[in-house]
Protein backbone atom coordinates (compact mmCIF):
# COMPACT_ATOMS: atom_id res chain seq x y z
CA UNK A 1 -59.58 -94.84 46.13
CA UNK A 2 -59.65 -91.65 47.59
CA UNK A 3 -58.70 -91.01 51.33
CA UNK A 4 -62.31 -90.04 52.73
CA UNK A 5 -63.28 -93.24 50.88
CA UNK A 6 -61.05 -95.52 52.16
CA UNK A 7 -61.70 -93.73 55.92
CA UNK A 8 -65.61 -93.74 55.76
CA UNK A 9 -65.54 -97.29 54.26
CA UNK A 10 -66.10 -99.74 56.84
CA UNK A 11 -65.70 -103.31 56.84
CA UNK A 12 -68.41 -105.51 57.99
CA UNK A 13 -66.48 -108.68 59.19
CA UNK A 14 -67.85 -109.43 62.64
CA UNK A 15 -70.90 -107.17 62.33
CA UNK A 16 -74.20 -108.81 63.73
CA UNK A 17 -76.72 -108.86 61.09
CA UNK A 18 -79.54 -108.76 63.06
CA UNK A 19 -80.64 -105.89 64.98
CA UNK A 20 -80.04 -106.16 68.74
CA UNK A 21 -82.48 -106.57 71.34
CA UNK A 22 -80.87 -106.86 74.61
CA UNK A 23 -78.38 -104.48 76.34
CA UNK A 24 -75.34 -107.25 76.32
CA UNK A 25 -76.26 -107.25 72.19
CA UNK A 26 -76.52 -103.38 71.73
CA UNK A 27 -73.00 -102.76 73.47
CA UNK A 28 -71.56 -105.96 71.55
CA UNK A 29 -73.19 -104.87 68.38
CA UNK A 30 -71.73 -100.94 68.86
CA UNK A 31 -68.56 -102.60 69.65
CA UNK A 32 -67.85 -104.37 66.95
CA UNK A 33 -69.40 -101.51 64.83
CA UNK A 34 -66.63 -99.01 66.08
CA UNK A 35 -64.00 -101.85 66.08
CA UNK A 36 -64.84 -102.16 61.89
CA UNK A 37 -64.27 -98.28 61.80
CA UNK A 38 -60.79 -97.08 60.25
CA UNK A 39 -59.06 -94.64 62.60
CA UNK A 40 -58.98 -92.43 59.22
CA UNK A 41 -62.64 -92.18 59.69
CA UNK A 42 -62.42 -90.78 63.43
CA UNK A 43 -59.37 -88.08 62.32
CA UNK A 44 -61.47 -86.87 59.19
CA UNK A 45 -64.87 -86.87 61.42
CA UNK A 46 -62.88 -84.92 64.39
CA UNK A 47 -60.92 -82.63 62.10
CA UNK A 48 -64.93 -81.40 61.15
CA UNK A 49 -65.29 -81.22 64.69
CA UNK A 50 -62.35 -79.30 65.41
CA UNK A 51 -63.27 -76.78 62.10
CA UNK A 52 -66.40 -76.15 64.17
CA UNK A 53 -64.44 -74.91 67.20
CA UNK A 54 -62.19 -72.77 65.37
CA UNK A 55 -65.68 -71.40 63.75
CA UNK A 56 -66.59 -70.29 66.93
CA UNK A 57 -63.26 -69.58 68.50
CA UNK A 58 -63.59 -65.75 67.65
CA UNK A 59 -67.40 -65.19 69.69
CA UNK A 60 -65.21 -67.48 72.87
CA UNK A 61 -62.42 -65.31 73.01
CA UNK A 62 -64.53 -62.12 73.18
CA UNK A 63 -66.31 -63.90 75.50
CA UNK A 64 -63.80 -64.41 77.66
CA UNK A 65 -61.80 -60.89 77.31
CA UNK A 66 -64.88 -59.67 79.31
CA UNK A 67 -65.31 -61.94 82.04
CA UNK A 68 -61.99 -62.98 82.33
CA UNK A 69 -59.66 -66.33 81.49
CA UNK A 70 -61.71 -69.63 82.99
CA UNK A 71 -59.35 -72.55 81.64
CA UNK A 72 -61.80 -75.65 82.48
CA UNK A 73 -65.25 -73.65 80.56
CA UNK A 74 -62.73 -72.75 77.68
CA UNK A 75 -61.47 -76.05 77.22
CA UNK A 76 -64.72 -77.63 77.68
CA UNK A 77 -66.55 -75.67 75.46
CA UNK A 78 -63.89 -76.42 72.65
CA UNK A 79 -63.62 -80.09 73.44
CA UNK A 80 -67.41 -80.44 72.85
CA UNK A 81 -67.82 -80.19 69.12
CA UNK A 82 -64.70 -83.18 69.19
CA UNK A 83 -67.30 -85.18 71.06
CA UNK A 84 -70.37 -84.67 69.71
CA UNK A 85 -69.22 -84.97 65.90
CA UNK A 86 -67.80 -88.19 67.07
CA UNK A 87 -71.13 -89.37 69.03
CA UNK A 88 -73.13 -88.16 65.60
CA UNK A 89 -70.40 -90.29 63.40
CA UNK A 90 -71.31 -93.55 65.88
CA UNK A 91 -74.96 -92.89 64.93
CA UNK A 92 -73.73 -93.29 61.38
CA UNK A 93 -71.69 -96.06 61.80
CA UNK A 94 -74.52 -97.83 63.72
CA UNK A 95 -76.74 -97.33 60.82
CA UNK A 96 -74.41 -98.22 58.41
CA UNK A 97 -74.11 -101.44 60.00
CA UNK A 98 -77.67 -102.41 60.32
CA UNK A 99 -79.72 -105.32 58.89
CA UNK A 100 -82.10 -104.41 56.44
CA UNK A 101 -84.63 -106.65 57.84
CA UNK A 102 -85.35 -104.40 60.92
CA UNK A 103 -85.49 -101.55 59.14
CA UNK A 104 -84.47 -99.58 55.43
CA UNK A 105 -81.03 -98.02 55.52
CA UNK A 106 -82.80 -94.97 54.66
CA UNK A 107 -84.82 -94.95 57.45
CA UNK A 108 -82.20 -95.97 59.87
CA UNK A 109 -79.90 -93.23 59.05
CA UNK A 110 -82.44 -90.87 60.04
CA UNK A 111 -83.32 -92.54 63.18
CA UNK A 112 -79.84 -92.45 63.88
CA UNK A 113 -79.29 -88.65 62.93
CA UNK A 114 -82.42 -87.47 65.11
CA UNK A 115 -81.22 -89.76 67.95
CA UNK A 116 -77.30 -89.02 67.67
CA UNK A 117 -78.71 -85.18 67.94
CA UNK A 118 -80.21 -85.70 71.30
CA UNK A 119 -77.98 -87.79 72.52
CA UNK A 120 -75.09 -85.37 72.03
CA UNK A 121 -77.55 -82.61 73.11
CA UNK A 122 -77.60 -84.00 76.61
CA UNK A 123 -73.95 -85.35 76.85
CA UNK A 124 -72.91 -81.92 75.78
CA UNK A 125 -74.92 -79.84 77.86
CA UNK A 126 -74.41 -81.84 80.70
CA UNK A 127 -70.43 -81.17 80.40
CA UNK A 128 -70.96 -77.73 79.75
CA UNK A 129 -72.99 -77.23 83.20
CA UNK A 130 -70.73 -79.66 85.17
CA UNK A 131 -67.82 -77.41 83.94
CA UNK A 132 -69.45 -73.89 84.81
CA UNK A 133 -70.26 -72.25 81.55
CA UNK A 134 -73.59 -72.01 82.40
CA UNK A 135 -73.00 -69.43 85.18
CA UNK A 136 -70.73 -67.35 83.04
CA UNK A 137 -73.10 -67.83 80.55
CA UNK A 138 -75.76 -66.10 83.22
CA UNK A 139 -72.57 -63.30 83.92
CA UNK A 140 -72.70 -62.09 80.71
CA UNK A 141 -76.25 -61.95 80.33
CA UNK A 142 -76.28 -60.15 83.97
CA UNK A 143 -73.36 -57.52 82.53
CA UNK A 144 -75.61 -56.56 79.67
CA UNK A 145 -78.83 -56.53 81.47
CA UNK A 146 -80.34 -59.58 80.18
CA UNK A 147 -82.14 -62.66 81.93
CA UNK A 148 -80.25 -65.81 81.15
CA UNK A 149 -81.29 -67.89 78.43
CA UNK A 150 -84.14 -70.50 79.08
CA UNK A 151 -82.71 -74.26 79.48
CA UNK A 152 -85.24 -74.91 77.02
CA UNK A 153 -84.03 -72.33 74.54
CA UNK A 154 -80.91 -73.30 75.13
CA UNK A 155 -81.95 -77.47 74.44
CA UNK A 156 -83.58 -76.78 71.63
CA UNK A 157 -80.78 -74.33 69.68
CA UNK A 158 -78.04 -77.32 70.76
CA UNK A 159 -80.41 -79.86 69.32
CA UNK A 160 -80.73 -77.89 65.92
CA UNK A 161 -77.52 -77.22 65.48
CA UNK A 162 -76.53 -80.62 65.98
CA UNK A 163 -78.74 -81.78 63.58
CA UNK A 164 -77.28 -79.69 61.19
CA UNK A 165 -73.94 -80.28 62.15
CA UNK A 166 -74.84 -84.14 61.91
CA UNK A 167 -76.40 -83.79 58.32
CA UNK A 168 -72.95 -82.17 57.26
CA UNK A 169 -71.26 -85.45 58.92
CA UNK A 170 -73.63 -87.84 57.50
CA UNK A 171 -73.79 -86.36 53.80
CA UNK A 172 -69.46 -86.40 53.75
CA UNK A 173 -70.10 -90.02 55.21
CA UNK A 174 -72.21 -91.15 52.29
CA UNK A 175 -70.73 -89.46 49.96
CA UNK A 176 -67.53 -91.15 50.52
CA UNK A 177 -68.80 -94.55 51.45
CA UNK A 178 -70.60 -94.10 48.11
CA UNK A 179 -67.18 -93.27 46.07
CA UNK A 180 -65.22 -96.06 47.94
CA UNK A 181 -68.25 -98.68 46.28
CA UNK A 182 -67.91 -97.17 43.05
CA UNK A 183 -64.10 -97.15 43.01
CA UNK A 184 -64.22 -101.15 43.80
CA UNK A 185 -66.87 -102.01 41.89
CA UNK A 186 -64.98 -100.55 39.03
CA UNK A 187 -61.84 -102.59 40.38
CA UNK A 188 -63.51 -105.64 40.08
CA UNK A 189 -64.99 -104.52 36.69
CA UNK A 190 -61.50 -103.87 35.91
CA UNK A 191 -60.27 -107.42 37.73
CA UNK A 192 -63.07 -109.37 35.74
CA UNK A 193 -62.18 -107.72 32.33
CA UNK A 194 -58.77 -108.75 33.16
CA UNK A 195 -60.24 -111.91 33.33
CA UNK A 196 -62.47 -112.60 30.93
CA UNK A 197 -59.23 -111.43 28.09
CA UNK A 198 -57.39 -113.45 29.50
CA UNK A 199 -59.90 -116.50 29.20
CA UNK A 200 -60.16 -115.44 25.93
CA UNK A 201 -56.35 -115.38 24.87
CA UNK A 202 -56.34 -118.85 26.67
CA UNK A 203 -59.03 -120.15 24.60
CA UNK A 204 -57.33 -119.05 21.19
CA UNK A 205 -54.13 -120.47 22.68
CA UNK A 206 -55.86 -123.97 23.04
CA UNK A 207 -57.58 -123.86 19.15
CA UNK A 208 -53.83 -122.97 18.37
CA UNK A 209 -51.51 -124.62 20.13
CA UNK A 210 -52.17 -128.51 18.90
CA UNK A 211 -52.93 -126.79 15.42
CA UNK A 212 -51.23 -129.33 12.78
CA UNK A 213 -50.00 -126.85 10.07
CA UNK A 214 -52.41 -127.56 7.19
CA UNK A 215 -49.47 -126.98 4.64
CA UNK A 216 -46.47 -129.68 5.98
CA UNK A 217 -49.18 -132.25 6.47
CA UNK A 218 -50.38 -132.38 3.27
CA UNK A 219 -46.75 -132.19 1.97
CA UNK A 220 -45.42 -135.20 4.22
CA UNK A 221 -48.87 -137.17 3.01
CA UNK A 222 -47.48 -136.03 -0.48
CA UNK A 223 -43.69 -137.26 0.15
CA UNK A 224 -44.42 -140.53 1.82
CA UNK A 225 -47.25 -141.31 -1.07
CA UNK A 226 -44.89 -141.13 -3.68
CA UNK A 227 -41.61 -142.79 -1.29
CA UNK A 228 -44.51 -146.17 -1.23
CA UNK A 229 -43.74 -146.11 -5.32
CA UNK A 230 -39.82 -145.90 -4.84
CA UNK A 231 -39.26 -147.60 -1.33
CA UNK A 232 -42.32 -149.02 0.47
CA UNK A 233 -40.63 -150.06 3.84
CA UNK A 234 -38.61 -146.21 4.18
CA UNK A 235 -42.32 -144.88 3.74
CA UNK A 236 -43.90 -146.97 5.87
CA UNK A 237 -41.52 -145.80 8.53
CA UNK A 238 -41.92 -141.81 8.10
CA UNK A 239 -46.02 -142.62 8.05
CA UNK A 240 -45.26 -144.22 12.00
CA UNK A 241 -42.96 -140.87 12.63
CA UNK A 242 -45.93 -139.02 11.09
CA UNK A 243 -48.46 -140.92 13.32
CA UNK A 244 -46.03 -140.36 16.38
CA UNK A 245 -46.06 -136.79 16.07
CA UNK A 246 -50.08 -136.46 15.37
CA UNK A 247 -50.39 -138.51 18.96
CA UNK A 248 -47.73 -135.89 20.07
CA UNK A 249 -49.79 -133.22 19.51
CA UNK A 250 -53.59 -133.91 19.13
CA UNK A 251 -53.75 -134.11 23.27
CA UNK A 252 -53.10 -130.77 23.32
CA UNK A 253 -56.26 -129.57 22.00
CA UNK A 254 -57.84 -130.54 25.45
CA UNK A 255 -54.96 -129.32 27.73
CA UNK A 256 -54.23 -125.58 29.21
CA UNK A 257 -50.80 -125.56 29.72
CA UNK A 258 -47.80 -127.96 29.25
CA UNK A 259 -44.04 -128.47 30.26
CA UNK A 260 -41.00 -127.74 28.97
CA UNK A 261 -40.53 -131.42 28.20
CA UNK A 262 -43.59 -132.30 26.86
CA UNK A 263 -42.86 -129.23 24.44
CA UNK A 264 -39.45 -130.28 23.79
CA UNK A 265 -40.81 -133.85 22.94
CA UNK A 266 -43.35 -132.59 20.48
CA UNK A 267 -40.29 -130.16 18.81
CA UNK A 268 -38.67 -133.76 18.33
CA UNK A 269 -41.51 -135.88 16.83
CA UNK A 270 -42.08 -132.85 14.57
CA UNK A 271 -38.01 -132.61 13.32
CA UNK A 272 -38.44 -136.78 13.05
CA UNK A 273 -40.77 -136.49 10.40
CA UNK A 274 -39.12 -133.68 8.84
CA UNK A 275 -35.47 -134.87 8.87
CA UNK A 276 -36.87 -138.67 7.53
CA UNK A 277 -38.04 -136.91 4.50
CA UNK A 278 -35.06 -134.36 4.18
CA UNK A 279 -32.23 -136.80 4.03
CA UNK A 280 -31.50 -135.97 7.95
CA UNK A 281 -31.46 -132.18 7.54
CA UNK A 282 -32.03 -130.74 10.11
CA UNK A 283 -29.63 -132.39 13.11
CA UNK A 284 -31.60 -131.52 16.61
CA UNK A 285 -29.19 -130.97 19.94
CA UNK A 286 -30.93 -130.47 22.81
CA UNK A 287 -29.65 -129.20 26.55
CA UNK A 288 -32.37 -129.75 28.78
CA UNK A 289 -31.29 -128.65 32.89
CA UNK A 290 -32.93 -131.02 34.82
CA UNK A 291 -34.48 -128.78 36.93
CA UNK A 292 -35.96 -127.23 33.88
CA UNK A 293 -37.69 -129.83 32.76
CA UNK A 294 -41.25 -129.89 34.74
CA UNK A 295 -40.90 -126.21 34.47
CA UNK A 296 -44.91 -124.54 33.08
CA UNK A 297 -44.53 -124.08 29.46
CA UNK A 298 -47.66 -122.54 27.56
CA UNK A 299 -47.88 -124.48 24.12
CA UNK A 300 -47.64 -122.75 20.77
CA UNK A 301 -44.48 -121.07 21.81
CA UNK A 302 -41.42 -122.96 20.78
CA UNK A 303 -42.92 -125.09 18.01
CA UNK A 304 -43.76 -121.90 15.56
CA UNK A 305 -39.89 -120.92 15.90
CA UNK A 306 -39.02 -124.14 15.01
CA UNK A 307 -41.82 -124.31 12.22
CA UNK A 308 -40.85 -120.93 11.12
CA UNK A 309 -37.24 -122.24 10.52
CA UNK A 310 -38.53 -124.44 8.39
CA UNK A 311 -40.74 -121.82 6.17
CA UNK A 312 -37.17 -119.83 6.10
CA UNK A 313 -34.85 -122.52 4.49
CA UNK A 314 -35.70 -123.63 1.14
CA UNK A 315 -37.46 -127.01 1.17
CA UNK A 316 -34.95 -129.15 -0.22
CA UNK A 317 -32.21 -127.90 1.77
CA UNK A 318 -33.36 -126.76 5.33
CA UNK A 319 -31.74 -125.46 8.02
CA UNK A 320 -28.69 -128.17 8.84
CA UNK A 321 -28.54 -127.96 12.72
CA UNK A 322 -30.49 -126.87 14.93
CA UNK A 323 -29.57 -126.51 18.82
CA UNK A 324 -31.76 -125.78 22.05
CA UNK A 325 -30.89 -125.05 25.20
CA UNK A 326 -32.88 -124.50 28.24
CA UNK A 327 -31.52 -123.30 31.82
CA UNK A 328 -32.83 -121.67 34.62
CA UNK A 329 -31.13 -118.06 35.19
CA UNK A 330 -32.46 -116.56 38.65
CA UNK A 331 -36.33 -116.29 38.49
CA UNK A 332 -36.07 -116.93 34.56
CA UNK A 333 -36.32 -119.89 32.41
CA UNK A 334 -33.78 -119.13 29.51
CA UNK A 335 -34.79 -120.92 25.90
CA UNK A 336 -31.84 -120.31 23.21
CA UNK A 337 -32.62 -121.38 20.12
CA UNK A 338 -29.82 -121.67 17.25
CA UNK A 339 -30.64 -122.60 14.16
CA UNK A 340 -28.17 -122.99 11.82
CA UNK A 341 -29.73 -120.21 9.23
CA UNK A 342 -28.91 -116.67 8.00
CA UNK A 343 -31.37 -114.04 8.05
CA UNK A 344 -33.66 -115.21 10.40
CA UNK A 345 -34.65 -112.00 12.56
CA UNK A 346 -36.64 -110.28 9.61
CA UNK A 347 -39.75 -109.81 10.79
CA UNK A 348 -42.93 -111.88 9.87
CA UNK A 349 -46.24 -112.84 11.02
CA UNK A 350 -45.26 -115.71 12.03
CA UNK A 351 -42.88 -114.18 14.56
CA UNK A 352 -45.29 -111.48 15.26
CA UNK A 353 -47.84 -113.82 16.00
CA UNK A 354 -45.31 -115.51 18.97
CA UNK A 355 -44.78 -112.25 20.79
CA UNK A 356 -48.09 -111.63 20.69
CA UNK A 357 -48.79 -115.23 22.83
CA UNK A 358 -45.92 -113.50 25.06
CA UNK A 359 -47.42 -110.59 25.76
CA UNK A 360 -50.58 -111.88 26.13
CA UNK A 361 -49.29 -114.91 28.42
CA UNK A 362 -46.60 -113.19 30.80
CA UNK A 363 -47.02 -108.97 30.17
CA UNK A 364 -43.55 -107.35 30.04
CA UNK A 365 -42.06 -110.70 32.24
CA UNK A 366 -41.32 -112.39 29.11
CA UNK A 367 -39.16 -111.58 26.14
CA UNK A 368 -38.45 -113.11 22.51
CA UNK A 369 -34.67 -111.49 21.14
CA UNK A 370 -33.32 -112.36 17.92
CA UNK A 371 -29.91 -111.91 16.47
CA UNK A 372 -27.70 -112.68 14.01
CA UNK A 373 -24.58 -114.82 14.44
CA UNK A 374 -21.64 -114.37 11.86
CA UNK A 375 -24.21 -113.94 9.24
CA UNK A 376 -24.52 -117.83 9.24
CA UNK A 377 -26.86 -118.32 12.43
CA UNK A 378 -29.82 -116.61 13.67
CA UNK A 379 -29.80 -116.84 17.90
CA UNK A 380 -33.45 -116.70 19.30
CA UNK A 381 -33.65 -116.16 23.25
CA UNK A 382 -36.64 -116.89 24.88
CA UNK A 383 -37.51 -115.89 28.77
CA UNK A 384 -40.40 -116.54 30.76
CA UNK A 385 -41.22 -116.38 34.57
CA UNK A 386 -39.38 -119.23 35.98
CA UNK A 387 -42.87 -119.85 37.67
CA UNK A 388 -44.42 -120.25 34.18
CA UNK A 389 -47.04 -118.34 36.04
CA UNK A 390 -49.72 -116.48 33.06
CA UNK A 391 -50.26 -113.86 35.73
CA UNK A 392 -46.94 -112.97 36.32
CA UNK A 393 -47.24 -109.91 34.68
């Protein structure tokens, strides 16, 4: 947002909303108008004011070379255009702050420019008489032969020139104003897009994350189908393991979020069934801190690595071990995954796919490394926001 913006953009916390109609209301109303007023308002609305001196500096100083050096006129006369810029900004503000339902905003911006005008018009004029100008005014008309100029003349000039002076004011006021809406309407567009991806990447995260691969399902159907020919009470058993893991992870279609160890519990009703059919291949070890544990844990994150592992090692002979460990290391939750399997950092969709969530999920506040250990292990190090906050990013 620019700086004239943010100045000319006033909040209207405390503002009446109805027009006043009694003294007490008017100065309450004007008070709490001014009160909503930045001070960068007043500086940019002065600094015009003091431009407008300086314009007329040159035509004073001439002035004053004839008829001599009169330090209350001269300091009068340049202090005026401070104050009546800032009485023609209150008009603004007052208009600005208006209810609609006494009168347009339109129409109340140019009651308040023709009324700012004469209001200034008589404040100033009456300073500039109480301070003298007026007579040295009349000297220099009497030094070059000239009447003085009518009050009249004089009322009506000051009055046009302050209208002017006041459409210059209110035209940088609503031009600003104007840019400061713009600028947060698109920060809200902005804040809502924000939004509404998010919302989306949730709602592919929830079709995803209770997803039952399509492939090992129909394999362990497969396995235990033909273990009911060979060994009907070993089969029966890896259908309950099969059935534990389906309850595991069918609740999840309806949830947003989960835990660390309700993720951690799924990873081991998903090895059960595996292991049972792969002669105990692979051996889980799990290090849970305890203060990890209830720790925000979006689902679909751990379960593809482990899944993956699976896809990597051949299907009769998967990987033999495979060890997690979980600890909190300052604001971070630390996963370290070691599975027990060469070659595992090549990149794949499947991977892909997980860094994807992460990014999507946590920004740059979470990371996914992979590396190879001895050329026998692949190391996979997880971090999140120990918050397990999605907007942490």
């Amino acid at each position: 947002m620019s700086a004239e913006g943010e100045g000319i953009a006033m909040s209207a916390v405390g503002i009446p909303t109805r027009s006043p109609s009694t003294m007490r209301g008017a100065l309450s109303f004007a008070w709490h108008a001014w009160r909503g007023t930045t001070a960068r308002a007043w500086a940019l609305v002065l600094a015009i004011g003091l431009v407008i001196s300086l314009v007329a500096l040159p035509h004073r100083i001439e002035m004053y070379q004839r008829i001599g050096w009169h330090a209350l006129p001269a300091l009068t006369e340049m202090a005026l255009p401070l104050l009546m810029s800032a009485i023609m900004f209150l008009g603004w503000v007052l208009a600005d702050a208006g209810d609609d339902s006494w009168r347009r905003r339109s129409t109340r911006v140019l009651y308040a420019l023709l009324a700012g005008g004469a209001v200034a018009t008589v404040v100033g004029l009456s300073l500039w008489h109480l301070a003298g100008a007026g007579e040295l005014i009349a000297r220099v008309a009497g030094e070059r032969g000239k009447a003085p100029p009518s009050p009249l003349l004089i009322l009506i000039a000051d009055y046009m020139n302050l209208l002017v002076v006041g459409g210059i004011i209110y035209a940088v006021a609503e031009v600003a104003q104007q840019r400061s809406r713009t600028q947060r309407e698109f920060e809200a567009a902005v804040r809502r897009r924000g939004t509404l991806e998010h919302q989306v990447l949730e709602s592919k995260l929830s079709a995803m994350q209770a997803q039952v691969e399509p492939r090992f399902l129909f394999d362990t159907l497969v396995d235990i189908e033909r273990l009911y020919e060979k060994d009907a009470q070993r089969a029966a058993g890896n259908l309950d393991r099969l059935i534990s893991y389906l309850r595991a992870a069918l609740p999840r279609l309806r949830e947003s979020g989960s835990t660390i160890e309700a993720e951690l519990e799924l990873v081991k009703a998903y090895l059960e069934v595996v292991t049972a059919l792969r002669e105990g291949r692979p051996q889980l070890t799990i290090e849970l801190a305890e203060e990890c544990a209830p720790s925000r844990f979006y689902p679909m994150l751990l379960l593809p690595l482990i899944q993956r592992a699976m896809h990597l090692g051949s299907e009769t002979t998967p990987p033999e071990t495979i060890a997690i460990a979980v600890r909190r290391d300052a604001q971070e939750i630390v996963v370290v995954l070691r599975i027990a399997l060469a070659g595992g950092c090549a990149d794949d969709p499947e991977l892909a796919r997980v860094r994807e969530r992460l990014a999507g999920l946590y920004g740059s506040a979470a990371t996914l490394q992979c590396v190879e250990v001895g050329g026998e292990a692949t190391e996979l190090t997880l971090r999140i926001p120990a918050s397990g906050a999605a907007d942490a990013r």
